[in-house]
N, C-alpha and C. Protein backbone atom coordinates (compact mmCIF):
# COMPACT_ATOMS: atom_id res chain seq x y z
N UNK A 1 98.01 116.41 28.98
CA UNK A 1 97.24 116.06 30.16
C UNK A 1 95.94 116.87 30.21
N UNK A 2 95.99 117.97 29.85
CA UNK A 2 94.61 118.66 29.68
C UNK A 2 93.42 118.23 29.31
N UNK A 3 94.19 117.90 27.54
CA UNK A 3 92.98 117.28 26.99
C UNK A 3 92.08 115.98 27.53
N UNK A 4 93.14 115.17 28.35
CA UNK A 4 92.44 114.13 28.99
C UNK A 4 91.98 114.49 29.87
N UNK A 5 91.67 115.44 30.73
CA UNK A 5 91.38 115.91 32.10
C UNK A 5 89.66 116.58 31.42
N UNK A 6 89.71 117.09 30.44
CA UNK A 6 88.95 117.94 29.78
C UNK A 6 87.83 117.01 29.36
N UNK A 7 88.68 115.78 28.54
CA UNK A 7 87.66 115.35 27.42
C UNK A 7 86.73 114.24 28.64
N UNK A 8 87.49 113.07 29.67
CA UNK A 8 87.14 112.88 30.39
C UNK A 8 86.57 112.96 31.56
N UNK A 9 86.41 114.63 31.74
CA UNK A 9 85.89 115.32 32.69
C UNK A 9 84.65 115.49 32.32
N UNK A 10 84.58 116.01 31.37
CA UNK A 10 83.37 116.35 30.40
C UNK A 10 82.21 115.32 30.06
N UNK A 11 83.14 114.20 29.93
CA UNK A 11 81.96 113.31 29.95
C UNK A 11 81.53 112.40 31.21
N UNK A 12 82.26 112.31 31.86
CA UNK A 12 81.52 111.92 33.34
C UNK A 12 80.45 112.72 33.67
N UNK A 13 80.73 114.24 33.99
CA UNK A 13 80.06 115.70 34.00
C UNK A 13 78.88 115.36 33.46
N UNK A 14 78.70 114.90 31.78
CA UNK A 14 77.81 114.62 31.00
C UNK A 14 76.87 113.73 31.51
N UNK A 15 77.19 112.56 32.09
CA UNK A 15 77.13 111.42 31.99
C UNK A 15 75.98 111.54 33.53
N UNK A 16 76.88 111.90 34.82
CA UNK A 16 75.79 112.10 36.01
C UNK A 16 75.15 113.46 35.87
N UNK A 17 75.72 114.74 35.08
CA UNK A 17 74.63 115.75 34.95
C UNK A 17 72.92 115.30 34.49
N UNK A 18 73.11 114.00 33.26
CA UNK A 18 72.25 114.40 32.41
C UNK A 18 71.26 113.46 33.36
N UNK A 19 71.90 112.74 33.92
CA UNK A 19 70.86 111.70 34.91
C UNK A 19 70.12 112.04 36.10
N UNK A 20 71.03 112.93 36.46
CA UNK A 20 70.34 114.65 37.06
C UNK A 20 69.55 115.06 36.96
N UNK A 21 69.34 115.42 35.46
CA UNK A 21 68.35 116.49 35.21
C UNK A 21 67.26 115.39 34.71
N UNK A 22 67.48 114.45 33.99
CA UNK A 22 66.41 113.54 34.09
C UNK A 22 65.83 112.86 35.17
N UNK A 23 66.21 112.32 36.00
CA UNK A 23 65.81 111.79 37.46
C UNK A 23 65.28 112.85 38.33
N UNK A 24 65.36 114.46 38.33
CA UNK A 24 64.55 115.06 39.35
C UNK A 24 63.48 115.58 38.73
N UNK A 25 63.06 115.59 37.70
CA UNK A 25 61.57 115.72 37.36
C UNK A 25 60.85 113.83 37.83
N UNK A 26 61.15 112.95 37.54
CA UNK A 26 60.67 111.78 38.19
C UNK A 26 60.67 111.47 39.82
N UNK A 27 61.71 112.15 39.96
CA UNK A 27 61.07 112.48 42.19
C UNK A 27 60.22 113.00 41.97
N UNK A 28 60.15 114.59 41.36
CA UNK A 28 58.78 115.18 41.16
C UNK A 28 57.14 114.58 41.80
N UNK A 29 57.52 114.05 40.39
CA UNK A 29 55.83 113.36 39.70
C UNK A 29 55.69 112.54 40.71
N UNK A 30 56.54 111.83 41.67
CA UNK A 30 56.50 110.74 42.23
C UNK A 30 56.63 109.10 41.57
N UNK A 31 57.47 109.10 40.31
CA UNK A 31 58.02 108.06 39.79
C UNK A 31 58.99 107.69 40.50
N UNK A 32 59.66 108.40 40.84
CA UNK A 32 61.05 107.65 41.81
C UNK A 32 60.73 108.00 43.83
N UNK A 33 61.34 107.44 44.07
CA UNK A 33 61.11 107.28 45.89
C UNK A 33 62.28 107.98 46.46
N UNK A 34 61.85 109.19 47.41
CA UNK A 34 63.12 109.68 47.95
C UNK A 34 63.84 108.63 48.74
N UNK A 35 62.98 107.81 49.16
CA UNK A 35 63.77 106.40 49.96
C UNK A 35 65.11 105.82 49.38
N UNK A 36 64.98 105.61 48.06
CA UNK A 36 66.45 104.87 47.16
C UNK A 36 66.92 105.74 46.66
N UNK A 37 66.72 107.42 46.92
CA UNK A 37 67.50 108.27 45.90
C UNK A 37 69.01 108.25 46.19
N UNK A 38 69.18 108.37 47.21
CA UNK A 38 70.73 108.29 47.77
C UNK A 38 71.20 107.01 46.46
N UNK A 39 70.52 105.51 47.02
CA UNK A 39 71.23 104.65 46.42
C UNK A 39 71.32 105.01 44.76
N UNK A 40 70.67 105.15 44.05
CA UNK A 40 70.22 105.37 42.44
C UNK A 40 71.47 107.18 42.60
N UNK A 41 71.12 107.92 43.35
CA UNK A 41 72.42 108.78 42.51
C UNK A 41 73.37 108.56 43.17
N UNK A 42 73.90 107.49 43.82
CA UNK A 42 75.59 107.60 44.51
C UNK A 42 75.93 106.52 43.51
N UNK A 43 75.39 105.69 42.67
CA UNK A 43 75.41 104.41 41.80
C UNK A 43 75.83 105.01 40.50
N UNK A 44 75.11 106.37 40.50
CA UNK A 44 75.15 106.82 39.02
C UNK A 44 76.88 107.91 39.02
N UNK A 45 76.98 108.21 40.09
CA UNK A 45 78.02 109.09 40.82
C UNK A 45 79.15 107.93 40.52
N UNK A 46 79.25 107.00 40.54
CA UNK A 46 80.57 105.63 40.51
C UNK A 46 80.61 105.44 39.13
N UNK A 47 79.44 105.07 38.66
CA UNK A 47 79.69 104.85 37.22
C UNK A 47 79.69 106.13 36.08
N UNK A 48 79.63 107.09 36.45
CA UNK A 48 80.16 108.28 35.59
C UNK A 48 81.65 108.43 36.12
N UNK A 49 82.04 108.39 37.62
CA UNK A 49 83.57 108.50 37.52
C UNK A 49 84.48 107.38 37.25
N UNK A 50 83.59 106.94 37.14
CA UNK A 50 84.83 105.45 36.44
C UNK A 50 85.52 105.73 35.47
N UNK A 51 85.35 106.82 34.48
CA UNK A 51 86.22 107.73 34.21
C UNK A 51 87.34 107.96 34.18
N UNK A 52 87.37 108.17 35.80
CA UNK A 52 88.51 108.72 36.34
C UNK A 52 89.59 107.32 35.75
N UNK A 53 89.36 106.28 36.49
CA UNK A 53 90.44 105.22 35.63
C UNK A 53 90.75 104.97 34.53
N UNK A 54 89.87 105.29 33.45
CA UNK A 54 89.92 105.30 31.94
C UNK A 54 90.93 106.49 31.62
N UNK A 55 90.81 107.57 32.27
CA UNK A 55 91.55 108.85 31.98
C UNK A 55 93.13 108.47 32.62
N UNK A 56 93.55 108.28 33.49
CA UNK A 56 94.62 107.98 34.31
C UNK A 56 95.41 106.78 33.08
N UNK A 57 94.25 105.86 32.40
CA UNK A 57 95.10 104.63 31.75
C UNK A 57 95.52 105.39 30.43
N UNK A 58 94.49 106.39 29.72
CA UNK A 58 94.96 106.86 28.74
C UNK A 58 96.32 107.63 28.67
N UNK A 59 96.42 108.34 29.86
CA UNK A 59 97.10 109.16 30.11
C UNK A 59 98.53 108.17 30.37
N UNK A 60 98.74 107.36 30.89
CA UNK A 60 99.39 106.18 31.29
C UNK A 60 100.31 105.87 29.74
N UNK A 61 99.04 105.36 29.38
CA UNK A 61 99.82 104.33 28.25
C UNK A 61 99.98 105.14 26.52
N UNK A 62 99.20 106.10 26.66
CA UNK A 62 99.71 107.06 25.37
C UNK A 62 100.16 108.35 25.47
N UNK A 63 100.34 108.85 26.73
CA UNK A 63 101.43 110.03 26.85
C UNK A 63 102.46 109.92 27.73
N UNK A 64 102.85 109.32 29.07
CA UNK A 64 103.78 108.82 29.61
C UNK A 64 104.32 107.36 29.51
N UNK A 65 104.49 106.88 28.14
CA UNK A 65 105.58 106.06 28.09
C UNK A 65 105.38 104.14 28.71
N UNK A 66 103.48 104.52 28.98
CA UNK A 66 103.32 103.19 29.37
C UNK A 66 103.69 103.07 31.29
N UNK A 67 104.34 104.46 31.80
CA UNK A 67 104.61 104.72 33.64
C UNK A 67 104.15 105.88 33.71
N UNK A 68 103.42 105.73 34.93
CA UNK A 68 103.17 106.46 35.89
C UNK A 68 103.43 106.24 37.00
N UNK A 69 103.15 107.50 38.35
CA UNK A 69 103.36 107.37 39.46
C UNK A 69 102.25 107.45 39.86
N UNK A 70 102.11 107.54 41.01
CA UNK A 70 100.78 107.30 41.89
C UNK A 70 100.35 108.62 42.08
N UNK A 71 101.71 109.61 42.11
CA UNK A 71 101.32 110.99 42.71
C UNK A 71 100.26 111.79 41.19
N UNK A 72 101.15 111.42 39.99
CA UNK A 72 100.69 112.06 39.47
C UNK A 72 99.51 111.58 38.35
N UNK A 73 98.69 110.36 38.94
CA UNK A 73 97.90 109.44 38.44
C UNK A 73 96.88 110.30 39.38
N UNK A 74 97.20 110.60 40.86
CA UNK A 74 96.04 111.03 41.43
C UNK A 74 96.00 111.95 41.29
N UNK A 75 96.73 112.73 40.73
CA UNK A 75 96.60 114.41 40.18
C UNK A 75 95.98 114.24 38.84
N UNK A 76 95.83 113.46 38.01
CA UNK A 76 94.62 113.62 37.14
C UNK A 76 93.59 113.14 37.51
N UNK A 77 93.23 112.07 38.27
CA UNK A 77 92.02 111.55 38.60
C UNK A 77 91.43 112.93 39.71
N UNK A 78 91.97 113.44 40.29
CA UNK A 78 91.06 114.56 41.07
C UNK A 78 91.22 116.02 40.00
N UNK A 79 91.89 116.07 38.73
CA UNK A 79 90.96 116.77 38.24
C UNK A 79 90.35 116.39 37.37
N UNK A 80 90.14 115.34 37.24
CA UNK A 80 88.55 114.72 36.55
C UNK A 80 87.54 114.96 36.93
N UNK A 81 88.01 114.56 38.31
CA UNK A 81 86.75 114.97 39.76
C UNK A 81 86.46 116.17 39.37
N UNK A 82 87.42 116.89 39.29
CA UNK A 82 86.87 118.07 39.36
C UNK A 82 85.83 119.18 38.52
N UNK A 83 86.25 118.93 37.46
CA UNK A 83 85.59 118.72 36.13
C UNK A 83 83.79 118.44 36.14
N UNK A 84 83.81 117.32 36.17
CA UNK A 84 82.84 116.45 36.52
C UNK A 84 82.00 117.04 37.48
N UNK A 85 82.87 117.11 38.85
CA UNK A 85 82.38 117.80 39.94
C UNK A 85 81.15 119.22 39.11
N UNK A 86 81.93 120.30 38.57
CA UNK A 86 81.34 121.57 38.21
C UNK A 86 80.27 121.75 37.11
N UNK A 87 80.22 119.89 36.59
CA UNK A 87 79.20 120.46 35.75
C UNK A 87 78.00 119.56 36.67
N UNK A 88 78.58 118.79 37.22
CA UNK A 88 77.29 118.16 38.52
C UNK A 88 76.48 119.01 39.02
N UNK A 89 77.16 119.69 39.78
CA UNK A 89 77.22 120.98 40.85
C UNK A 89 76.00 122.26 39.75
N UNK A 90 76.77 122.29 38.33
CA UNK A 90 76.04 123.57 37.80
C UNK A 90 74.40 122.77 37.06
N UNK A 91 74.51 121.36 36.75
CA UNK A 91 73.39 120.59 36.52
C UNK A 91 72.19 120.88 37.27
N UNK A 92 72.62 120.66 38.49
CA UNK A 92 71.63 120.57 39.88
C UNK A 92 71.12 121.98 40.09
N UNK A 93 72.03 123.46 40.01
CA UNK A 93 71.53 124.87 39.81
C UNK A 93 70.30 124.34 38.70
N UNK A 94 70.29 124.29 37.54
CA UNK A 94 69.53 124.67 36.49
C UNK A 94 67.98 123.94 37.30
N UNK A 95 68.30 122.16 37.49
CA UNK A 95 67.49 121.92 37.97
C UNK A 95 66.77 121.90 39.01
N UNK A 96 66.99 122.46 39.87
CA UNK A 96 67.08 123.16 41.19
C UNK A 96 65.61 124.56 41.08
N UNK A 97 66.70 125.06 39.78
CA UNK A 97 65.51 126.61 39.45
C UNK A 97 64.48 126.05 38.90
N UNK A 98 64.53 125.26 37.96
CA UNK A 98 63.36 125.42 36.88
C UNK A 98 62.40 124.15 37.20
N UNK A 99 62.59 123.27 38.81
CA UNK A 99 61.36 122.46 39.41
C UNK A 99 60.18 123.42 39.92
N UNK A 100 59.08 123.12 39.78
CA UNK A 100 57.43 123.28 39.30
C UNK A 100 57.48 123.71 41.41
N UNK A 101 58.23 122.62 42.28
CA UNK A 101 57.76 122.99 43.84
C UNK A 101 59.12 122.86 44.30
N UNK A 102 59.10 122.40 45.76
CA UNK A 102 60.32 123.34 46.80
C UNK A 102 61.01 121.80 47.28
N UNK A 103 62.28 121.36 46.02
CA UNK A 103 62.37 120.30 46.65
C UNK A 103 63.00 120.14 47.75
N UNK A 104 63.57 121.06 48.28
CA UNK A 104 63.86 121.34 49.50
C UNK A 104 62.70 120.76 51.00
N UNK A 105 61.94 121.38 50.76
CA UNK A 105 60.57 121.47 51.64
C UNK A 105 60.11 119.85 51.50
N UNK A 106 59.94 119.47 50.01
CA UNK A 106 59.53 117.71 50.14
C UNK A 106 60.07 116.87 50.36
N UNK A 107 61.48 117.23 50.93
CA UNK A 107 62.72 116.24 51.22
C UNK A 107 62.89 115.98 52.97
N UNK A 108 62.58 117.06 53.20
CA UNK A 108 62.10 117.37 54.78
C UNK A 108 60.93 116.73 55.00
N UNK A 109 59.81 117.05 54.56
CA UNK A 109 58.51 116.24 54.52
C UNK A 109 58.87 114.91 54.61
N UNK A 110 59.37 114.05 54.09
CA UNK A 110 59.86 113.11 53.93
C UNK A 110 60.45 112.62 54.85
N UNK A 111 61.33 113.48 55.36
CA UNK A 111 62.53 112.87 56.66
C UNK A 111 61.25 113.01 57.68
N UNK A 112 60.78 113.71 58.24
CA UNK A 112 59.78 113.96 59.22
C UNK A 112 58.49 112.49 58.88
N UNK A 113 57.93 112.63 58.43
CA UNK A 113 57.56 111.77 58.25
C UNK A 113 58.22 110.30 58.27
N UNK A 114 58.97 109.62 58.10
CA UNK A 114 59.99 108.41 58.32
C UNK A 114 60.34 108.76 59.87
N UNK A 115 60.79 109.88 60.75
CA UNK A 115 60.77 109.91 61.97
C UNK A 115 59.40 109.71 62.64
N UNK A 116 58.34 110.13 62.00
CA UNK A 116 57.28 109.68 62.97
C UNK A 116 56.72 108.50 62.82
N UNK A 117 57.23 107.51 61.85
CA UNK A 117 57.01 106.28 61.79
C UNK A 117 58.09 105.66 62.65
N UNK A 118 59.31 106.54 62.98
CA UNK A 118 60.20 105.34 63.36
C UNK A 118 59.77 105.77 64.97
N UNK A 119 58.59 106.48 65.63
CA UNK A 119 58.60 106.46 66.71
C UNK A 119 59.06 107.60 67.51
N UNK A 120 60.12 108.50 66.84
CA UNK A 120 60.42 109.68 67.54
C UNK A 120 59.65 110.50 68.22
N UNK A 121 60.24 111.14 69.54
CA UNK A 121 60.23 111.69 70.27
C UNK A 121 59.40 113.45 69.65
N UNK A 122 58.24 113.93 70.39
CA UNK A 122 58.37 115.52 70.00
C UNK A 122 59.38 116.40 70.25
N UNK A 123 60.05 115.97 71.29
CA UNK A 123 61.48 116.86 71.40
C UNK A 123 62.04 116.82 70.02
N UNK A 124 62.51 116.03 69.55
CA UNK A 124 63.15 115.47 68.94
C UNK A 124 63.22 115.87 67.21
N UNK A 125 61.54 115.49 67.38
CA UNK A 125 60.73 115.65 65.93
C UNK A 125 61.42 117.24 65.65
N UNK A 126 60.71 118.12 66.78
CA UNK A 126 60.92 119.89 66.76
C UNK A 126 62.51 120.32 66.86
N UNK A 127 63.34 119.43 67.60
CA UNK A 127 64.76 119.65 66.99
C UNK A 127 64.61 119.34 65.44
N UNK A 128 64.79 118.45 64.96
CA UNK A 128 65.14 118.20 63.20
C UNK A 128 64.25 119.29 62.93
N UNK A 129 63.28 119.33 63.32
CA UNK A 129 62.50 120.71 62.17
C UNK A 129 63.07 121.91 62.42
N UNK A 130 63.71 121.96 63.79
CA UNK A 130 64.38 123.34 63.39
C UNK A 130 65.91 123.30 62.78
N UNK A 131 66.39 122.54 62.87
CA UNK A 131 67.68 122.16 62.23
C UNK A 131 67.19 122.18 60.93
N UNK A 132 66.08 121.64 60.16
CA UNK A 132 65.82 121.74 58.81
C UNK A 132 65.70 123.13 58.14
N UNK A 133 64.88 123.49 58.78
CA UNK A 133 64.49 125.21 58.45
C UNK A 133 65.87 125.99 58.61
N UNK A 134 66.47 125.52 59.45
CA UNK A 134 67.91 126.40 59.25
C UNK A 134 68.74 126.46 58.53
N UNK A 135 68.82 125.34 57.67
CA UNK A 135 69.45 124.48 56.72
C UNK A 135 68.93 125.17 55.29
N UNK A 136 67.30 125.24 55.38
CA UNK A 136 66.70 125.43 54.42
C UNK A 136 67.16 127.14 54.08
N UNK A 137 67.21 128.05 55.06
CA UNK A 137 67.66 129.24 54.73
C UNK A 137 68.90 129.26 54.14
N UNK A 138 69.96 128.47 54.97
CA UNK A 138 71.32 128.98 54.07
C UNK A 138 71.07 127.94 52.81
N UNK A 139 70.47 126.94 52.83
CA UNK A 139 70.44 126.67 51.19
C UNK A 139 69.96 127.41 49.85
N UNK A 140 68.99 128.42 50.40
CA UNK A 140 68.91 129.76 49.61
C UNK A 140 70.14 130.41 48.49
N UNK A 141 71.14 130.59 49.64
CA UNK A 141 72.25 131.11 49.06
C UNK A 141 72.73 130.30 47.97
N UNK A 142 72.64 130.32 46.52
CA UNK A 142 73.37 129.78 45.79
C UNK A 142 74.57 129.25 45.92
N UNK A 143 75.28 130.21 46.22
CA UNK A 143 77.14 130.17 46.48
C UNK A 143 77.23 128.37 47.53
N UNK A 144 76.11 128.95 48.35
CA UNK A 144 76.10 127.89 49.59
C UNK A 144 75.72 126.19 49.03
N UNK A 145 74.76 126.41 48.11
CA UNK A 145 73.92 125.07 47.44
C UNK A 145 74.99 124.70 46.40
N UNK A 146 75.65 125.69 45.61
CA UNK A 146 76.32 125.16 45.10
C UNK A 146 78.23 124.25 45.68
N UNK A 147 78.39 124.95 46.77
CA UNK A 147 79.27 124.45 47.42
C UNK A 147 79.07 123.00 48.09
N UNK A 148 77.65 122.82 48.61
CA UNK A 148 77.49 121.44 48.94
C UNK A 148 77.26 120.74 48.39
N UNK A 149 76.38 120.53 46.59
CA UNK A 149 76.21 120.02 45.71
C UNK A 149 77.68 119.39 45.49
N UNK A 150 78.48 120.15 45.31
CA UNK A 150 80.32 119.79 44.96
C UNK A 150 80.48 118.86 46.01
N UNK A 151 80.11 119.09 47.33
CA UNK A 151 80.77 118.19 47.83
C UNK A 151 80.04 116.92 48.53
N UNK A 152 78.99 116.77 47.72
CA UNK A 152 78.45 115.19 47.55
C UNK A 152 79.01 114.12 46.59
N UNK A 153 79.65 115.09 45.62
CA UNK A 153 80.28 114.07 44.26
C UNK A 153 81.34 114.08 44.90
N UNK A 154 82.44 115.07 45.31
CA UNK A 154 83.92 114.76 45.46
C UNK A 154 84.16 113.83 45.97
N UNK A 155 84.00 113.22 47.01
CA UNK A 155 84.31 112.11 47.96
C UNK A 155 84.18 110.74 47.19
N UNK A 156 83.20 111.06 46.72
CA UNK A 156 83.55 109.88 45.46
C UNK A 156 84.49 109.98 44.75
N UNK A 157 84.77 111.08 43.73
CA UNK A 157 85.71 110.94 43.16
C UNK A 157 86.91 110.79 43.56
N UNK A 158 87.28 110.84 44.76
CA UNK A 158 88.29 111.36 45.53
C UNK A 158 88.84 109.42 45.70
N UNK A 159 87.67 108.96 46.10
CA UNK A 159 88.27 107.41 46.40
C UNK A 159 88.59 106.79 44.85
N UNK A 160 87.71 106.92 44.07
CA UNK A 160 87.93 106.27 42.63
C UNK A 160 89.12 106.72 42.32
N UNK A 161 89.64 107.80 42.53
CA UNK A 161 90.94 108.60 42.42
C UNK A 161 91.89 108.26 42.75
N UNK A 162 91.89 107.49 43.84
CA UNK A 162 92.83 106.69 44.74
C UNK A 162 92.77 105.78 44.83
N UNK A 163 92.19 105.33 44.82
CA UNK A 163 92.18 103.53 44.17
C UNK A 163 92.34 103.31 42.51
N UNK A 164 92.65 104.15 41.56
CA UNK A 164 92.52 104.33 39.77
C UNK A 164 94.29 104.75 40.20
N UNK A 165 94.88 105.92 41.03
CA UNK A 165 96.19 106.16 40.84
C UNK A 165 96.89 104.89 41.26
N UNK A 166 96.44 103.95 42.29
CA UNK A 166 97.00 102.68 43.19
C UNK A 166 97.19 101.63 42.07
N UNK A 167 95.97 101.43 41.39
CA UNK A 167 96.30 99.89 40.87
C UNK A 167 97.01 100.19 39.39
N UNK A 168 96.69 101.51 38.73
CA UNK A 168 97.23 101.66 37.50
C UNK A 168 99.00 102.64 37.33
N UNK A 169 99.60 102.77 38.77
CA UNK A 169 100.58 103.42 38.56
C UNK A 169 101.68 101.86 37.94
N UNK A 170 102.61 102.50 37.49
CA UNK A 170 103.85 101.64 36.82
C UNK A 170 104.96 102.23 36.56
N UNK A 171 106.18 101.79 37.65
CA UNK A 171 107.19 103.07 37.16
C UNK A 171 108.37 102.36 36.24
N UNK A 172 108.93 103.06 36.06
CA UNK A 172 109.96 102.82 34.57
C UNK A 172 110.74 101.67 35.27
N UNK A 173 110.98 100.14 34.87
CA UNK A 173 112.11 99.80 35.14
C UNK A 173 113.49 99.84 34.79
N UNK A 174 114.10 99.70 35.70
CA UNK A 174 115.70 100.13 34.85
C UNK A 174 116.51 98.51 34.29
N UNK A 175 116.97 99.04 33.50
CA UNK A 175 117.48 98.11 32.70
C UNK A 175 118.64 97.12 33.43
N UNK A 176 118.65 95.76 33.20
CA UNK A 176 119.55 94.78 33.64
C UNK A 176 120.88 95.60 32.67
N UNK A 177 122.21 94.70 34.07
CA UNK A 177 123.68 95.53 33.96
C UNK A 177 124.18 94.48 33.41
């Protein structure tokens, strides 16, 4: 079970890390739009853990006998997640340090701006900006950036996980008497 947890972890990991680190130099430059980023990395987030079902079937049909259970179908699919999860999570550190400006600061720019098109309030505006700036300090903390980075992917993996243990479990039938 390792090795499948490992080899399939690894390459999901691979798979949305490297799209990662390629896609945030293109926010950068302004090739890509913070507008569709959500959609373009929660898209890329599904199709790297799809994985998770490939790993659960391997695991399925060439080390348990062709059955599984559900319990322990979703105990490899969340540590796929997990896997996956830490090299996401350590992707986003590297690229995080070694961007040219504060993508922090242009992501806010951004939200503020889309609020003053959608009409907002100055109350309102000066709440989010201070909620941002507050945000922006504890995102400082590594420990902290890296904890929430993790938990933008999990939730994904977490459903692919559960829906991959649901449709691919199969338990042993017992034999006619």
């Amino acid at each position: 079970m390792k090795k499948i947890v490992l080899v399939y972890g690894l390459i999901a990991g691979a798979i949305v890390g490297a799209l990662l680190l390629i896609t945030m130099p293109l926010y950068e430059s302004g090739t890509l739009k913070f507008e569709n980023g959500h959609l373009l990395g929660y898209t890329t987030m599904v199709v790297a853990l799809s994985l998770v079902f490939f790993g659960i079937r391997s695991f399925r049909d060439n080390h348990s006998s062709g059955t599984i259970t559900f319990w322990n179908g979703l105990k490899i699919g969340l540590l796929i997640t997990l896997v996956a999860s830490l090299i996401y999570a350590l992707s986003w550190e590297i690229s995080y340090n070694t961007m040219k400006g504060d993508f922090l600061k242009l992501m806010n720019e951004k939200s503020m701006e889309k609020m003053k098109e959608q009409g907002a309030s100055e109350a309102s505006l000066a709440q989010a900006q201070k909620q941002m700036d507050d945000f922006a300090v504890m995102y400082k903390n590594p420990i902290f950036r890296f904890t929430i980075t993790m938990l933008e992917i999990a939730p994904v993996g977490i459903v692919i996980s559960l829906l991959s243990a649901g449709l691919l479990r199969r338990k042993e039938f017992l034999p006619s008497t």
